[in-house]
N, C-alpha and C. Protein backbone atom coordinates (compact mmCIF):
# COMPACT_ATOMS: atom_id res chain seq x y z
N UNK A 1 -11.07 10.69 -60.61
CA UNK A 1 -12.41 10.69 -60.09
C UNK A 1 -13.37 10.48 -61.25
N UNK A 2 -14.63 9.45 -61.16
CA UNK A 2 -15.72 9.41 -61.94
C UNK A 2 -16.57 10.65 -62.05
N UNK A 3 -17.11 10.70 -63.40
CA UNK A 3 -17.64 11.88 -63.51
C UNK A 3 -19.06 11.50 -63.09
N UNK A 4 -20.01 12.28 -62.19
CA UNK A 4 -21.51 11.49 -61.87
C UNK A 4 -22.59 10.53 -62.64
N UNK A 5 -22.89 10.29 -62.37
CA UNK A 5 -23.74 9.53 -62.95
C UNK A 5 -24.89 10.17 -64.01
N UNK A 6 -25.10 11.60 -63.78
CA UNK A 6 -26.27 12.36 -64.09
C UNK A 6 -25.80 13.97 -64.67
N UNK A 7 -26.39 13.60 -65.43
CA UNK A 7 -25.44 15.32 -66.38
C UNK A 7 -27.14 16.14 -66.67
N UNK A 8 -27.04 17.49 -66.00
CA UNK A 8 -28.11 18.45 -66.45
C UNK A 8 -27.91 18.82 -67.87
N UNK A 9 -29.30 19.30 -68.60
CA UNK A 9 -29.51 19.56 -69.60
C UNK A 9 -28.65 20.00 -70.64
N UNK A 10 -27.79 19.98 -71.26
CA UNK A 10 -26.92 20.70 -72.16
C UNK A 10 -26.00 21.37 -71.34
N UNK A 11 -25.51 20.10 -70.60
CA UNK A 11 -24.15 20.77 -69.60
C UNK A 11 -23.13 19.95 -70.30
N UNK A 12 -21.93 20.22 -70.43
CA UNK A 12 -20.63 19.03 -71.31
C UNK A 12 -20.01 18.84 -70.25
N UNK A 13 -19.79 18.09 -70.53
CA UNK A 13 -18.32 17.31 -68.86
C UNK A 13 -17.21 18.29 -69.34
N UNK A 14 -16.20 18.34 -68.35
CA UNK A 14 -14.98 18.80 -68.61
C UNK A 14 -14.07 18.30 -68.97
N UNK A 15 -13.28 18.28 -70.30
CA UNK A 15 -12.30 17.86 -70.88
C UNK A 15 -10.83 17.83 -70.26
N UNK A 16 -10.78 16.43 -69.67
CA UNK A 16 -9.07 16.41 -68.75
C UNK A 16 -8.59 15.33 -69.58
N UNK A 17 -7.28 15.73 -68.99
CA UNK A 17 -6.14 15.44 -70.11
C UNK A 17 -5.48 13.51 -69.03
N UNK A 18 -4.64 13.25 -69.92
CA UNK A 18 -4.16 11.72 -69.54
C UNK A 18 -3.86 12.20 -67.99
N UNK A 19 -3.90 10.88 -67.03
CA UNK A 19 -3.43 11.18 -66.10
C UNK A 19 -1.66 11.08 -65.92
N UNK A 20 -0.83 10.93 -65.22
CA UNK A 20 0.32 11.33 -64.90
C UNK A 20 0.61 9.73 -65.19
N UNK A 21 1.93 9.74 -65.68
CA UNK A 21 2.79 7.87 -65.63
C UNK A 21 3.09 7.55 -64.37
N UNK A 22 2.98 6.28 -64.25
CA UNK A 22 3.33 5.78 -62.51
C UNK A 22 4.70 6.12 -62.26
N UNK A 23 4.74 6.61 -60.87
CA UNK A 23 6.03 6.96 -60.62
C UNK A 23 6.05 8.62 -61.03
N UNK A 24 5.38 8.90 -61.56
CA UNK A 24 6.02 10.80 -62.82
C UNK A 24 5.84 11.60 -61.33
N UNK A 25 5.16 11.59 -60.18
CA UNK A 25 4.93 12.37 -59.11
C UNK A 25 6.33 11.88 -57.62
N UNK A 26 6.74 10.73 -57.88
CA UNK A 26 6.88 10.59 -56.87
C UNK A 26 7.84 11.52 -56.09
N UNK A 27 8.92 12.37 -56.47
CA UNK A 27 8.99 13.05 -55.93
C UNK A 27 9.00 14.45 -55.17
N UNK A 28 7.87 14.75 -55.80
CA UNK A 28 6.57 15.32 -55.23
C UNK A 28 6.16 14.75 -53.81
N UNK A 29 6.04 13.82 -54.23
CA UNK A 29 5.04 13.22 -52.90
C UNK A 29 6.46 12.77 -51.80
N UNK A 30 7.48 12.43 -52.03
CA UNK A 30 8.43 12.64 -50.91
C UNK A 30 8.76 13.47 -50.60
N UNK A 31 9.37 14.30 -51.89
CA UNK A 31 10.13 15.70 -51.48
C UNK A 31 9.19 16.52 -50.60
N UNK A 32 7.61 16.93 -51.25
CA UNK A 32 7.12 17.83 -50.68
C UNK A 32 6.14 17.55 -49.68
N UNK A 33 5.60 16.27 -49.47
CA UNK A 33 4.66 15.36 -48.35
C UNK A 33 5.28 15.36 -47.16
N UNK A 34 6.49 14.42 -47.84
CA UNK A 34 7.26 13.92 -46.48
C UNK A 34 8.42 14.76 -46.28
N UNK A 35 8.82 15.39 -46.80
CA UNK A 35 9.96 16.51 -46.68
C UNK A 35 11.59 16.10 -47.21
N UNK A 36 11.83 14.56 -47.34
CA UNK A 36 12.86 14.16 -47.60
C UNK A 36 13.57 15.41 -48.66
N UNK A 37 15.30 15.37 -48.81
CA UNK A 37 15.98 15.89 -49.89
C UNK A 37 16.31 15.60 -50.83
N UNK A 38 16.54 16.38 -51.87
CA UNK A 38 17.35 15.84 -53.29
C UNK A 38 18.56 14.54 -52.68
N UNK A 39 19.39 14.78 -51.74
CA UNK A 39 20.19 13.47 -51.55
C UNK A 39 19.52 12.44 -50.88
N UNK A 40 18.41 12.84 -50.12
CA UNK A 40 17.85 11.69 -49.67
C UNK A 40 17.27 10.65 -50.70
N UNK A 41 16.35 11.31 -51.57
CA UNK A 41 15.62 10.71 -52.66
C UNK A 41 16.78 9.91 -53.85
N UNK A 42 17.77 10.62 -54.13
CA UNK A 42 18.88 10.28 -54.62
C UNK A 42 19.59 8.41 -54.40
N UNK A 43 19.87 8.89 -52.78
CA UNK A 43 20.28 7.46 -51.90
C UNK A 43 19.13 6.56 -51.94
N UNK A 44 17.69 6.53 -52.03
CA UNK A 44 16.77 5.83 -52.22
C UNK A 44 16.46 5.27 -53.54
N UNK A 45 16.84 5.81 -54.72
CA UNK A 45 17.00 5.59 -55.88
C UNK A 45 17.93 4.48 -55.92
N UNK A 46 19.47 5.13 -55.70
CA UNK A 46 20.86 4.04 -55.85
C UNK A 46 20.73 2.73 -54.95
N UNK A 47 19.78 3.05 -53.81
CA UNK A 47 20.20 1.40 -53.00
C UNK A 47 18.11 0.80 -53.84
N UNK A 48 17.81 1.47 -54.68
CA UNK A 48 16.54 0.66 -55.55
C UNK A 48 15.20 0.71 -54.35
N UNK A 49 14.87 1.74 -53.89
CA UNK A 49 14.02 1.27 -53.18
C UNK A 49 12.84 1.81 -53.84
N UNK A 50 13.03 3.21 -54.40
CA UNK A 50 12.15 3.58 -55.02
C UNK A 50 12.59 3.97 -57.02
């Protein structure tokens, strides 16, 4: 997210760190979004889909 456009008087933005490498979440976002399993995600790996 962009930080606003407009910063009050002697306020500092907040210091965040790199965002995540493509891919570093994804299974996160299957395992725990979509619910898939360790073998599911596994078999999706070996036949290359993800």
């Amino acid at each position: 997210m962009l930080a606003p456009p407009y910063r009050f008087d002697g306020a500092r933005l907040p210091v965040r760190g790199a965002p995540p490498v493509l891919g570093a979440d994804t299974d996160d976002v299957l395992g725990g979004w979509l619910g898939l399993s360790g073998d599911e995600l596994a078999r999706l790996r070996a036949e290359r889909i993800v």
